[in-house]
C-alpha atoms as a PDB file:
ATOM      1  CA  UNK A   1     -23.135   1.635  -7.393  1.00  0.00           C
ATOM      2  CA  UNK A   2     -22.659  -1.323  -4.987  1.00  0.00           C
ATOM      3  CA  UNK A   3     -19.427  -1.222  -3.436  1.00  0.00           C
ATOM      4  CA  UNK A   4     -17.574  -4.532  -3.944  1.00  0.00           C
ATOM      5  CA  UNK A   5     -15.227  -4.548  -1.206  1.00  0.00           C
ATOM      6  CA  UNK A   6     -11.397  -3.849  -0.347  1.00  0.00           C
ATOM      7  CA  UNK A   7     -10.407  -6.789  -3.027  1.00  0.00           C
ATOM      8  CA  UNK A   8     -11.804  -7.179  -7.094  1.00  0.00           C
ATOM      9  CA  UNK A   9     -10.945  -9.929  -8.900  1.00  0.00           C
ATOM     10  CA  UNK A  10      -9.997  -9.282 -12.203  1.00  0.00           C
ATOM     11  CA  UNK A  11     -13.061 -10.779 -13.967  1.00  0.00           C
ATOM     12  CA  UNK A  12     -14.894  -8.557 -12.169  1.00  0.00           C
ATOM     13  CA  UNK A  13     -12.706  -5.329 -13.430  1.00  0.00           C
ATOM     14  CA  UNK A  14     -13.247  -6.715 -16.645  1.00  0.00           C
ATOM     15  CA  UNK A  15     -16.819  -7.129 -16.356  1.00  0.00           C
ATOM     16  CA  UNK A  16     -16.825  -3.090 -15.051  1.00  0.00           C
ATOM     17  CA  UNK A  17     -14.271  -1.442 -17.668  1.00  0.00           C
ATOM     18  CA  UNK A  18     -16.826   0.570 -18.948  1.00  0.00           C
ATOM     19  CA  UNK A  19     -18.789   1.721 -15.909  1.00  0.00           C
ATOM     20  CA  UNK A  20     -18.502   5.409 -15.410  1.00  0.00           C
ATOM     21  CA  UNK A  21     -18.784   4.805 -11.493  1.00  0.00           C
ATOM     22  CA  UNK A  22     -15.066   3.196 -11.710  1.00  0.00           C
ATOM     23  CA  UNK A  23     -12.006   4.590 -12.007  1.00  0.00           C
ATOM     24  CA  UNK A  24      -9.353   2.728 -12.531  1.00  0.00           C
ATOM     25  CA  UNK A  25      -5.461   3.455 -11.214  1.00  0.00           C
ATOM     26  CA  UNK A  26      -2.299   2.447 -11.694  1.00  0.00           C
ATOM     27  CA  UNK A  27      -0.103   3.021  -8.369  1.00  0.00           C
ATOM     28  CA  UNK A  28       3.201   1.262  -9.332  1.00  0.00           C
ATOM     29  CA  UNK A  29       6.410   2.207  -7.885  1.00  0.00           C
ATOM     30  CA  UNK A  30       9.749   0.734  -8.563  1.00  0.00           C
ATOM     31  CA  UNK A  31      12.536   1.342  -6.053  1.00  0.00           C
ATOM     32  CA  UNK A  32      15.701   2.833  -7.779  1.00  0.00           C
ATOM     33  CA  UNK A  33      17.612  -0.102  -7.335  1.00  0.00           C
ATOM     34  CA  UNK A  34      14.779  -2.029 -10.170  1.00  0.00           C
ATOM     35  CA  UNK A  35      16.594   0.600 -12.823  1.00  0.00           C
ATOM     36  CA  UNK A  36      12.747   0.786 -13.938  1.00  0.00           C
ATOM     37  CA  UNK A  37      10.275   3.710 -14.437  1.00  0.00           C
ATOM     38  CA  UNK A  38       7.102   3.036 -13.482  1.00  0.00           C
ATOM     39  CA  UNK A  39       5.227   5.895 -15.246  1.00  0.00           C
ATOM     40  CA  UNK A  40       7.432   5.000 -18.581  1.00  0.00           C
ATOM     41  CA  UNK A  41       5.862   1.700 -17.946  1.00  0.00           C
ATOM     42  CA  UNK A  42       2.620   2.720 -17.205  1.00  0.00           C
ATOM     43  CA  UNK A  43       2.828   4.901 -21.058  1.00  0.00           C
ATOM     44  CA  UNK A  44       3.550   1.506 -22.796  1.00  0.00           C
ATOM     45  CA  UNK A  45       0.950  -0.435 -21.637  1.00  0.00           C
ATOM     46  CA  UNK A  46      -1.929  -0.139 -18.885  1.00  0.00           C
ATOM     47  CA  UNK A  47      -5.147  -1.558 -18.085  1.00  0.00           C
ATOM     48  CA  UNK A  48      -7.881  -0.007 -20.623  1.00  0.00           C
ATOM     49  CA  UNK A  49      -9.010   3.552 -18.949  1.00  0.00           C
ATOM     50  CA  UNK A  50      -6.664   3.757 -15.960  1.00  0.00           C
ATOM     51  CA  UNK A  51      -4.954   6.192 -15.115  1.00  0.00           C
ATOM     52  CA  UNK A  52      -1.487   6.823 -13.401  1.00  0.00           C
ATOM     53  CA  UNK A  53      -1.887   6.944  -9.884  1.00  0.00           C
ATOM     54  CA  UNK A  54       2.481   9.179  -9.324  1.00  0.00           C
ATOM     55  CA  UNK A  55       2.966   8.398  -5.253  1.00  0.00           C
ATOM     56  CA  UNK A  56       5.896  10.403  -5.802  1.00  0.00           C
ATOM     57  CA  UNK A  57       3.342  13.355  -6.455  1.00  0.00           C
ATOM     58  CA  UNK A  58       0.248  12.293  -4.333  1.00  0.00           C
ATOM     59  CA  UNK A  59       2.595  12.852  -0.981  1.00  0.00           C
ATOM     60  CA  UNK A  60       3.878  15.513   1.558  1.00  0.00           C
ATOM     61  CA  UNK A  61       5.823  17.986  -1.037  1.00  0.00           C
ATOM     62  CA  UNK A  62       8.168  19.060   2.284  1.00  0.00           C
ATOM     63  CA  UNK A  63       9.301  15.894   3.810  1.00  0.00           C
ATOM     64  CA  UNK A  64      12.894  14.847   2.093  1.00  0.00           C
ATOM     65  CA  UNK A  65      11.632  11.124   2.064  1.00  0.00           C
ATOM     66  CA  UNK A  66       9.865  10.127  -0.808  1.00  0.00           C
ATOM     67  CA  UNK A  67       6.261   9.242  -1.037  1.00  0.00           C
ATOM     68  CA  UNK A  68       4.955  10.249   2.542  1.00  0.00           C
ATOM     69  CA  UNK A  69       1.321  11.233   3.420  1.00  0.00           C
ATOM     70  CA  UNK A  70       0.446  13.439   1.596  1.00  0.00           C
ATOM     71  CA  UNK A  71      -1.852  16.646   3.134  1.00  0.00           C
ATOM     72  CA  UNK A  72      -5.443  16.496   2.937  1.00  0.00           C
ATOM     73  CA  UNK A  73      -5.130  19.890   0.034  1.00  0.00           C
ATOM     74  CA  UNK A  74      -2.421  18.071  -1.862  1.00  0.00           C
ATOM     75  CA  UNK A  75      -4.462  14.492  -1.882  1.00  0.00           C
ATOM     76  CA  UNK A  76      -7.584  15.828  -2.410  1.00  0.00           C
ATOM     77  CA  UNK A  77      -6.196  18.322  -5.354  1.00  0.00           C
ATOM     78  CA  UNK A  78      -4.391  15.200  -6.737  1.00  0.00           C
ATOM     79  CA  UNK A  79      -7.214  12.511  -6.973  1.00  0.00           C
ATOM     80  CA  UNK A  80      -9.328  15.004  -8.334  1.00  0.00           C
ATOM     81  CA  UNK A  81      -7.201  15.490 -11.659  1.00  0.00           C
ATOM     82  CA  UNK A  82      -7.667  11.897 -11.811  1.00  0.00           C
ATOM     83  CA  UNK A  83     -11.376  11.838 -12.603  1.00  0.00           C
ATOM     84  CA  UNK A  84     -12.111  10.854  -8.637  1.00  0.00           C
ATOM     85  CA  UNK A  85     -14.909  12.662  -6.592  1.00  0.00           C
ATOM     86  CA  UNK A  86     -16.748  11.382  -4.330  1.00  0.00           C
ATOM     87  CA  UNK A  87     -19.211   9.158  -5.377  1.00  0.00           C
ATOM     88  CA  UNK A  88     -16.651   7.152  -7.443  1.00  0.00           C
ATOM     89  CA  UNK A  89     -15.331   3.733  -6.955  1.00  0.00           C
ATOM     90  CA  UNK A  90     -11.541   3.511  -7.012  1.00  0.00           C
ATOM     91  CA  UNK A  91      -9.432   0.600  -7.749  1.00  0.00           C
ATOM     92  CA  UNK A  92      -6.080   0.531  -7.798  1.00  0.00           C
ATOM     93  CA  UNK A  93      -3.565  -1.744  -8.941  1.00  0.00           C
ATOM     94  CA  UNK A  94       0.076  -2.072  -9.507  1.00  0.00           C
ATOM     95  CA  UNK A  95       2.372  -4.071 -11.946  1.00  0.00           C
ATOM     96  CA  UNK A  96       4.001  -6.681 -10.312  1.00  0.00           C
ATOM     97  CA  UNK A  97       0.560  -8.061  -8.891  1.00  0.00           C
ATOM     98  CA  UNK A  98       0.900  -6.346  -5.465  1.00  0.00           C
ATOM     99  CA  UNK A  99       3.540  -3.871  -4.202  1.00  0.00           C
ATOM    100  CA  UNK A 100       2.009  -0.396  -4.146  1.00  0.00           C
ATOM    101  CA  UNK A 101      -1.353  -0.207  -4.944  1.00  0.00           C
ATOM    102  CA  UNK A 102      -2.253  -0.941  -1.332  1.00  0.00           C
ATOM    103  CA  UNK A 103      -0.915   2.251  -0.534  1.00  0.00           C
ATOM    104  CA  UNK A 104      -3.714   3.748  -2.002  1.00  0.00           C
ATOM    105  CA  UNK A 105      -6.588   1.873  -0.526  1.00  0.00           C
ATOM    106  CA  UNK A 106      -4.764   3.282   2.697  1.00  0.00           C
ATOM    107  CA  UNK A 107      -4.562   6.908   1.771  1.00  0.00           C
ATOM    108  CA  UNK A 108      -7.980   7.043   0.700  1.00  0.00           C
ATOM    109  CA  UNK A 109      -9.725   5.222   4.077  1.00  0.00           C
ATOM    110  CA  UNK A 110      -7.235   7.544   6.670  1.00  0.00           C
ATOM    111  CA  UNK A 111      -8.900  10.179   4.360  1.00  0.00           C
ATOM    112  CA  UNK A 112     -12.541   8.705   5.632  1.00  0.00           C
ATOM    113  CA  UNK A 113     -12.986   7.143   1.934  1.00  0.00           C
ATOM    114  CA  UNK A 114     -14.587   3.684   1.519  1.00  0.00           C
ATOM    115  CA  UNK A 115     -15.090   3.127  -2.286  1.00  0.00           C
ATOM    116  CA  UNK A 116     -11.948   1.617  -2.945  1.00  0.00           C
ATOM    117  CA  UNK A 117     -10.367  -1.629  -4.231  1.00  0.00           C
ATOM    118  CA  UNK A 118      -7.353  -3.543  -4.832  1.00  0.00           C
ATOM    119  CA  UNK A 119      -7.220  -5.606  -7.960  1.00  0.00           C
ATOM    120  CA  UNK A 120      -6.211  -8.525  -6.657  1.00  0.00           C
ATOM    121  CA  UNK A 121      -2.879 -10.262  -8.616  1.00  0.00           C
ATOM    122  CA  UNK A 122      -2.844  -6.910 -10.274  1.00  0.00           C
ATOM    123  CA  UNK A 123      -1.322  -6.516 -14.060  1.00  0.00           C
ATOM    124  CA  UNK A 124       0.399  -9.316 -13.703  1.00  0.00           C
ATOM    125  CA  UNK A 125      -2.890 -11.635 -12.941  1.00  0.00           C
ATOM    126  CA  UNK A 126      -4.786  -9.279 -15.604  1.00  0.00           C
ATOM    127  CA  UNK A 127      -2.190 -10.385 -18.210  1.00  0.00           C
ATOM    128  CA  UNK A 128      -1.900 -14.162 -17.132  1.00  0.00           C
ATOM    129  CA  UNK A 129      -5.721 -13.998 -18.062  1.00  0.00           C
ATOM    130  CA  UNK A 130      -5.314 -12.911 -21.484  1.00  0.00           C
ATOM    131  CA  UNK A 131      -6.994  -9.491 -20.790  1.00  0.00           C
ATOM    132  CA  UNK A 132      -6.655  -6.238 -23.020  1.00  0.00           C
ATOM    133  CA  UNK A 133      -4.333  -3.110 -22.601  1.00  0.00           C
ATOM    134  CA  UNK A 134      -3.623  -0.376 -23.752  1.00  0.00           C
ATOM    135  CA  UNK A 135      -1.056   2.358 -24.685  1.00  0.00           C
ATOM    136  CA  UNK A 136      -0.248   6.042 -23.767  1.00  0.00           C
ATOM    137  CA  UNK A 137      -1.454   9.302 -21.481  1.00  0.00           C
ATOM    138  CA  UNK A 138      -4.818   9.166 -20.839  1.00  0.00           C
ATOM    139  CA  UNK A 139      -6.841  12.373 -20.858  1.00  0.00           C
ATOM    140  CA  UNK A 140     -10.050  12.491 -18.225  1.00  0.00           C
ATOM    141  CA  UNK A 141     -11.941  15.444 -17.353  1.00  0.00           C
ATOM    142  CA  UNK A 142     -11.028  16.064 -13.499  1.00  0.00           C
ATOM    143  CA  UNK A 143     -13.729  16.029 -10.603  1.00  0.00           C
ATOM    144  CA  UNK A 144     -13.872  17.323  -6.988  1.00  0.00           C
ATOM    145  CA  UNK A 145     -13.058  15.400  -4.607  1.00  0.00           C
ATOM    146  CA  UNK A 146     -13.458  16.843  -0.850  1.00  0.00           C
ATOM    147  CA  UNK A 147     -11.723  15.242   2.096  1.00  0.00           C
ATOM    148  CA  UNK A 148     -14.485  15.198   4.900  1.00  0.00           C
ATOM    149  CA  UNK A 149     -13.151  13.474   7.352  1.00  0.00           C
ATOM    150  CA  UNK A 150     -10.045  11.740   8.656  1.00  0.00           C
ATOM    151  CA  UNK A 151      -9.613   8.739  10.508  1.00  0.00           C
ATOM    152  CA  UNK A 152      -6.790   7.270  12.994  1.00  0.00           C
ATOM    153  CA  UNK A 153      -4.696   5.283  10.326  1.00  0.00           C
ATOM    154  CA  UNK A 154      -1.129   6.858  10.111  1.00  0.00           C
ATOM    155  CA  UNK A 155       1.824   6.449  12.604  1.00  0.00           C
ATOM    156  CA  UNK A 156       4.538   8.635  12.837  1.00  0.00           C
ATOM    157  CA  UNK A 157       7.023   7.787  14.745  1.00  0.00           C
ATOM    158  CA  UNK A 158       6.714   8.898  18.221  1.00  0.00           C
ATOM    159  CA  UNK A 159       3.846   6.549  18.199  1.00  0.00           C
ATOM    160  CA  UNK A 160       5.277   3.388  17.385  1.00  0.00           C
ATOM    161  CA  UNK A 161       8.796   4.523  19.727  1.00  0.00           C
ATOM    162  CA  UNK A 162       5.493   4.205  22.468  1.00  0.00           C
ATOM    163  CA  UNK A 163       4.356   0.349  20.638  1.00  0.00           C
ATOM    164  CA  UNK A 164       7.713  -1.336  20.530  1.00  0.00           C
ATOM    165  CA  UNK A 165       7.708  -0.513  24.159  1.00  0.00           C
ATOM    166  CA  UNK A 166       4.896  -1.488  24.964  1.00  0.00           C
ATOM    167  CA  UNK A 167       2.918  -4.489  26.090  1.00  0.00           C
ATOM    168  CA  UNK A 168      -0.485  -3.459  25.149  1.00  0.00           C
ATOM    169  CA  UNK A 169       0.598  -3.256  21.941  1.00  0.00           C
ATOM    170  CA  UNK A 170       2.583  -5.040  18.648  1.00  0.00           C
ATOM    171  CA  UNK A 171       4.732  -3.665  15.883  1.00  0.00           C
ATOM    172  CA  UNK A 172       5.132  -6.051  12.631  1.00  0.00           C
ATOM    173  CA  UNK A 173       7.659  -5.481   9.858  1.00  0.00           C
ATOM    174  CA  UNK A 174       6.859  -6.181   6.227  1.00  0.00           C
ATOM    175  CA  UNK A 175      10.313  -6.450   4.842  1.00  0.00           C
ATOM    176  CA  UNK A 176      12.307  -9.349   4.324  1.00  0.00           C
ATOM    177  CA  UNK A 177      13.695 -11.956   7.383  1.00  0.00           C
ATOM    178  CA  UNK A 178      16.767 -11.138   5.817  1.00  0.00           C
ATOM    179  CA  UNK A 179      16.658  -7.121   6.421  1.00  0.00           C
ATOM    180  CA  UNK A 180      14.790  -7.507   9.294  1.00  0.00           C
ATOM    181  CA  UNK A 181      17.459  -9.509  10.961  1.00  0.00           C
ATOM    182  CA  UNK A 182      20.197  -7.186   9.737  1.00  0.00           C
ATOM    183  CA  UNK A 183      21.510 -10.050   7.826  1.00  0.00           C
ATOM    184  CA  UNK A 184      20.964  -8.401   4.185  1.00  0.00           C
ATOM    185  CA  UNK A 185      22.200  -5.634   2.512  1.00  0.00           C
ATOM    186  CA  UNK A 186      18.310  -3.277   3.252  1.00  0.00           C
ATOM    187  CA  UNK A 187      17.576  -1.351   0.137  1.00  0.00           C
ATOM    188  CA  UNK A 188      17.845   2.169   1.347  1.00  0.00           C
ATOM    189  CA  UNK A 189      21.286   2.999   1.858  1.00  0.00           C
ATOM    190  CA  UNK A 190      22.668   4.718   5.125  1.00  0.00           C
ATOM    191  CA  UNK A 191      19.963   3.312   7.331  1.00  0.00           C
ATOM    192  CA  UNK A 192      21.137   0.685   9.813  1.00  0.00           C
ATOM    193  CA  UNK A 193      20.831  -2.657   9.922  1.00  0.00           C
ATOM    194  CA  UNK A 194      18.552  -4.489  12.379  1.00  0.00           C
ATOM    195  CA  UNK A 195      14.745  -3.682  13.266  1.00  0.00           C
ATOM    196  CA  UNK A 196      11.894  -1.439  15.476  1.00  0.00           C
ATOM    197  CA  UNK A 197      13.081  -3.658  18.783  1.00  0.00           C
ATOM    198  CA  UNK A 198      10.320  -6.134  19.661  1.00  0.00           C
ATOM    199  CA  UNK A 199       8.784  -6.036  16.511  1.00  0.00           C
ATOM    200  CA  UNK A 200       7.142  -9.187  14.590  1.00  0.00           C
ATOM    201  CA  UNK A 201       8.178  -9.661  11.428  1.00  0.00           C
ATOM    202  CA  UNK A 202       5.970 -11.287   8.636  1.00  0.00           C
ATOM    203  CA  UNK A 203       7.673 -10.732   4.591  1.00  0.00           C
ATOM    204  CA  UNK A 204       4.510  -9.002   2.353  1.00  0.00           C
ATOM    205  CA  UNK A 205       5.119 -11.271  -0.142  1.00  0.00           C
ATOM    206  CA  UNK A 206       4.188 -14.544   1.866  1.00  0.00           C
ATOM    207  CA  UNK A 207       0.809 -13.789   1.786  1.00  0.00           C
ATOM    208  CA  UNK A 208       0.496 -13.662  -1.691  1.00  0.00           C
ATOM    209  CA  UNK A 209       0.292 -16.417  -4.357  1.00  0.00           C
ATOM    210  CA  UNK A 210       3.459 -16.969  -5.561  1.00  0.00           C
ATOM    211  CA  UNK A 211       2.286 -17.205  -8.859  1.00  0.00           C
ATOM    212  CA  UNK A 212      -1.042 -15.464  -9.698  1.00  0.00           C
ATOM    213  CA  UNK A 213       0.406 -12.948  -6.829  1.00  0.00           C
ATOM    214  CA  UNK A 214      -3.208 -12.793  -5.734  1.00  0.00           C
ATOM    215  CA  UNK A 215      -3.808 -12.029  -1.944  1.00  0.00           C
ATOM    216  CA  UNK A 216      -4.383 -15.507  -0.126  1.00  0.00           C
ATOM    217  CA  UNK A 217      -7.606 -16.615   1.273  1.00  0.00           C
ATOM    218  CA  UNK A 218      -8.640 -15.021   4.993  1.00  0.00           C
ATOM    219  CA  UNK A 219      -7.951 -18.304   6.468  1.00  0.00           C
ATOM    220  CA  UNK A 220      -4.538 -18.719   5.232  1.00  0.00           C
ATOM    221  CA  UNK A 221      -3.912 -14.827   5.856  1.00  0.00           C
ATOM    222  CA  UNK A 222      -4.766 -15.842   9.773  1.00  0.00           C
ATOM    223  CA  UNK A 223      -2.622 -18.542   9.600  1.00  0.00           C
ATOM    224  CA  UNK A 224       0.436 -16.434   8.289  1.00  0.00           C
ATOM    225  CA  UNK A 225       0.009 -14.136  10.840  1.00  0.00           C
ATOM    226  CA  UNK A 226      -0.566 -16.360  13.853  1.00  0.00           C
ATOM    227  CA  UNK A 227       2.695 -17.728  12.749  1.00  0.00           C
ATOM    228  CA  UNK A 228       4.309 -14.104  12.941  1.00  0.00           C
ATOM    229  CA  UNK A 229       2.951 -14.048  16.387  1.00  0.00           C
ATOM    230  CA  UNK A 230       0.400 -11.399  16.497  1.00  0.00           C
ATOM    231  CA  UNK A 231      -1.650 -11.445  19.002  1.00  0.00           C
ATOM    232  CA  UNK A 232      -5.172 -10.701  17.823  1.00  0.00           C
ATOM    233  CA  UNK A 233      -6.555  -8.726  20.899  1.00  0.00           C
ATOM    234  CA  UNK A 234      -3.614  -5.899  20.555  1.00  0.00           C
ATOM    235  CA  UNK A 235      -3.466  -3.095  18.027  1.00  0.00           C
ATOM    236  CA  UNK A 236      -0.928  -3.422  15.236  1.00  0.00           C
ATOM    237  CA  UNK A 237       1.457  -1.258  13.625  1.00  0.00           C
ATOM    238  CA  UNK A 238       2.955  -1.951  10.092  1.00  0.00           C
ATOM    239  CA  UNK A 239       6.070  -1.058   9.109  1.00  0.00           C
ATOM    240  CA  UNK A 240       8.304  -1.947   6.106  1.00  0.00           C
ATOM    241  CA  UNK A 241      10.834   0.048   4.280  1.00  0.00           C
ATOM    242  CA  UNK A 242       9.154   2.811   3.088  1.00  0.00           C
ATOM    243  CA  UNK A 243       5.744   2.429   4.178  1.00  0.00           C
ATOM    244  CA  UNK A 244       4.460   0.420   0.701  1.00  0.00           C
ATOM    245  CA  UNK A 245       4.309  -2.933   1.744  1.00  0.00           C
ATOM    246  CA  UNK A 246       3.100  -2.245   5.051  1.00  0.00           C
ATOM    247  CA  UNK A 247      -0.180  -1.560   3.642  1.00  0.00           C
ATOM    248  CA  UNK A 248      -0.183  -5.097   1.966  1.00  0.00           C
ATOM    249  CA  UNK A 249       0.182  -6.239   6.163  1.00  0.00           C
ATOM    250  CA  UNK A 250      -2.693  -3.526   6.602  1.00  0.00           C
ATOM    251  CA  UNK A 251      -5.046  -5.002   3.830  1.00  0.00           C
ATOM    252  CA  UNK A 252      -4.393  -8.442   5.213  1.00  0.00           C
ATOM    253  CA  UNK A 253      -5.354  -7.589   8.353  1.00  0.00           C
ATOM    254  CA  UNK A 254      -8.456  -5.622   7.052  1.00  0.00           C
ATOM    255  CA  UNK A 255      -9.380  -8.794   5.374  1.00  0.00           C
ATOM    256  CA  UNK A 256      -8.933 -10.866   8.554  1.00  0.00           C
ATOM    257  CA  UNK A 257     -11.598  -8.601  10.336  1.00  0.00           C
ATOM    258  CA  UNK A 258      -8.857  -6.689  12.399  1.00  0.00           C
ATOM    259  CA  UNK A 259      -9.105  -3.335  11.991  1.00  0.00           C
ATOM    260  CA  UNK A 260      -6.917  -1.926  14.514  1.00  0.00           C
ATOM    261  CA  UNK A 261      -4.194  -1.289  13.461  1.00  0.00           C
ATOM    262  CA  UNK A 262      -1.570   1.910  11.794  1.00  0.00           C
ATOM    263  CA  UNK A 263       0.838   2.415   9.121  1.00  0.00           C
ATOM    264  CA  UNK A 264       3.899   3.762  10.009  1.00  0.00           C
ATOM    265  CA  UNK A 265       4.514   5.973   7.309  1.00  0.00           C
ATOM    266  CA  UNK A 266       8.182   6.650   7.619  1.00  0.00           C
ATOM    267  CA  UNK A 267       9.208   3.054   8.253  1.00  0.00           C
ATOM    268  CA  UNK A 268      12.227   1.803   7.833  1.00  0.00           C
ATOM    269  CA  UNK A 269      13.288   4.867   5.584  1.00  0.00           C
ATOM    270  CA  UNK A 270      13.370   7.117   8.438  1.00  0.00           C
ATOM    271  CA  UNK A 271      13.641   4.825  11.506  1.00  0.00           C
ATOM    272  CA  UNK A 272      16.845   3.568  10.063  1.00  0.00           C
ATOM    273  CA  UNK A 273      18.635   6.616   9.887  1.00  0.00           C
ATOM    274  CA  UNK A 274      17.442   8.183  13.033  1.00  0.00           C
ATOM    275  CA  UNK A 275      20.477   7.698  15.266  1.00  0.00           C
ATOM    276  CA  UNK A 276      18.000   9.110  18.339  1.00  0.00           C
ATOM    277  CA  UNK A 277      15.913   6.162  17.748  1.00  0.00           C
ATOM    278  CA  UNK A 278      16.398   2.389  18.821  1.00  0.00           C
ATOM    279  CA  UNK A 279      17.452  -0.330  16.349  1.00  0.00           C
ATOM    280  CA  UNK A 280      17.520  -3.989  17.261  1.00  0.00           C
ATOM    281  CA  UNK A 281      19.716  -6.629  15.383  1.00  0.00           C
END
């Protein structure tokens, strides 16, 4: 099967919702200060044939942070029971229009894996078009999936400690202007206020449609990030609070033609609350 690039439009998921090439997940998170449960969610209504994508699962059983990258046994184990091997085409999507699900399209390409999309505005966008769901567990006979190769994607955080200090390199924060100026309250409590020092800071959600929350045209994705200030001849590395929306600053990028750049996985999360590590008002 062609593969349709890092972004489907929702016409064209609906167009594919029978096609045994795609498999369809649903990645959403909600942060415990939502009060919601995604995966309660996800049992009352999901797009036709997806299946729930758990982040909470698909992620390093031994770090005390949630949600971290998750070993190449423990991924590969994980997407299999989802109906994934290798010659399938993932895409991913999350409820709010886009949050999570990017997280996914950047777990599978540090694991060397291509064939995977974004729906772009989501379940939200999916609904504002009238299109069907459904309800319940669904039940898919797994495949194998093998993890053959592994590319340069993920900072920890020695890394970035060597970007924010550098010159030959940026750091760019997804959360709010708010959090990143130590200004608001940040949403994981007994980290400190402030930010990575010299990092850029450009808010996920601006390059989005406020609406449709559908990703915003590669021109206007430039645009939002020559305002943040990158510099496009430097490597990047993303950080937000817990390494979600960071991969919505990765995708962006992807989608500008800039491709070199890293998650920080711990972000925020673990950066705040590391009192050996440099914090910036």
């Amino acid at each position: 099967m062609t593969y349709f690039g890092p972004v489907v439009s929702a016409e064209w998921l609906a167009a594919h919702l029978d096609n045994p090439s795609v498999r369809i997940v649903d990645a959403t998170v909600h942060l415990p200060d939502t009060g919601r449960d995604a995966k309660a969610e996800y049992l009352q209504e999901h797009i036709p044939g997806a299946g729930f994508f758990d982040l909470n699962v698909i992620a390093d059983p031994v770090n005390p942070l949630p949600r971290k990258f998750p070993p190449r046994e423990v991924f590969a184990r994980e997407v299999s029971k989802l109906g994934i091997g290798n010659d399938t085409h993932v895409v991913a999507y999350d409820t709010p229009g886009l949050y999570s699900a990017a997280r996914v399209w950047w777990l599978f390409r540090q694991y060397g894996y291509d064939r995977v999309s974004v729906l772009d505005g989501g379940l939200k966008y999916w609904k504002m078009r009238g299109l069907p769901v459904q309800a319940g567990a669904l039940e898919c006979s797994p495949a194998d999936f093998d993890v053959t190769s592994e590319r340069d994607l993920l900072a920890l955080w020695p890394q970035v400690l060597e970007a924010s200090g550098s010159e030959a390199s940026q750091v760019i924060d997804a959360r709010t202007p708010g959090r990143f100026a130590g200004t608001e309250q940040d949403r994981y409590p007994g980290t400190r206020a402030g930010h990575i020092p010299n990092s850029l800071n450009l808010y996920w959600a601006d390059l989005l449609e406020a609406e449709s929350r559908k990703l915003l045209s590669a021109a206007e994705l430039r645009e939002r990030f020559d305002k943040a200030g990158i510099r496009w001849d430097k490597p990047v590395t993303a950080t937000c609070g817990s390494g979600l929306t960071a991969c919505i600053l990765a995708l962006g990028l992807h989608l500008c033609g800039k491709d070199d750049w890293r998650v920080y996985d711990g972000s925020w999360d673990e950066w705040g609350r590391r009192q050996d590590l440099p914090v910036q008002p």
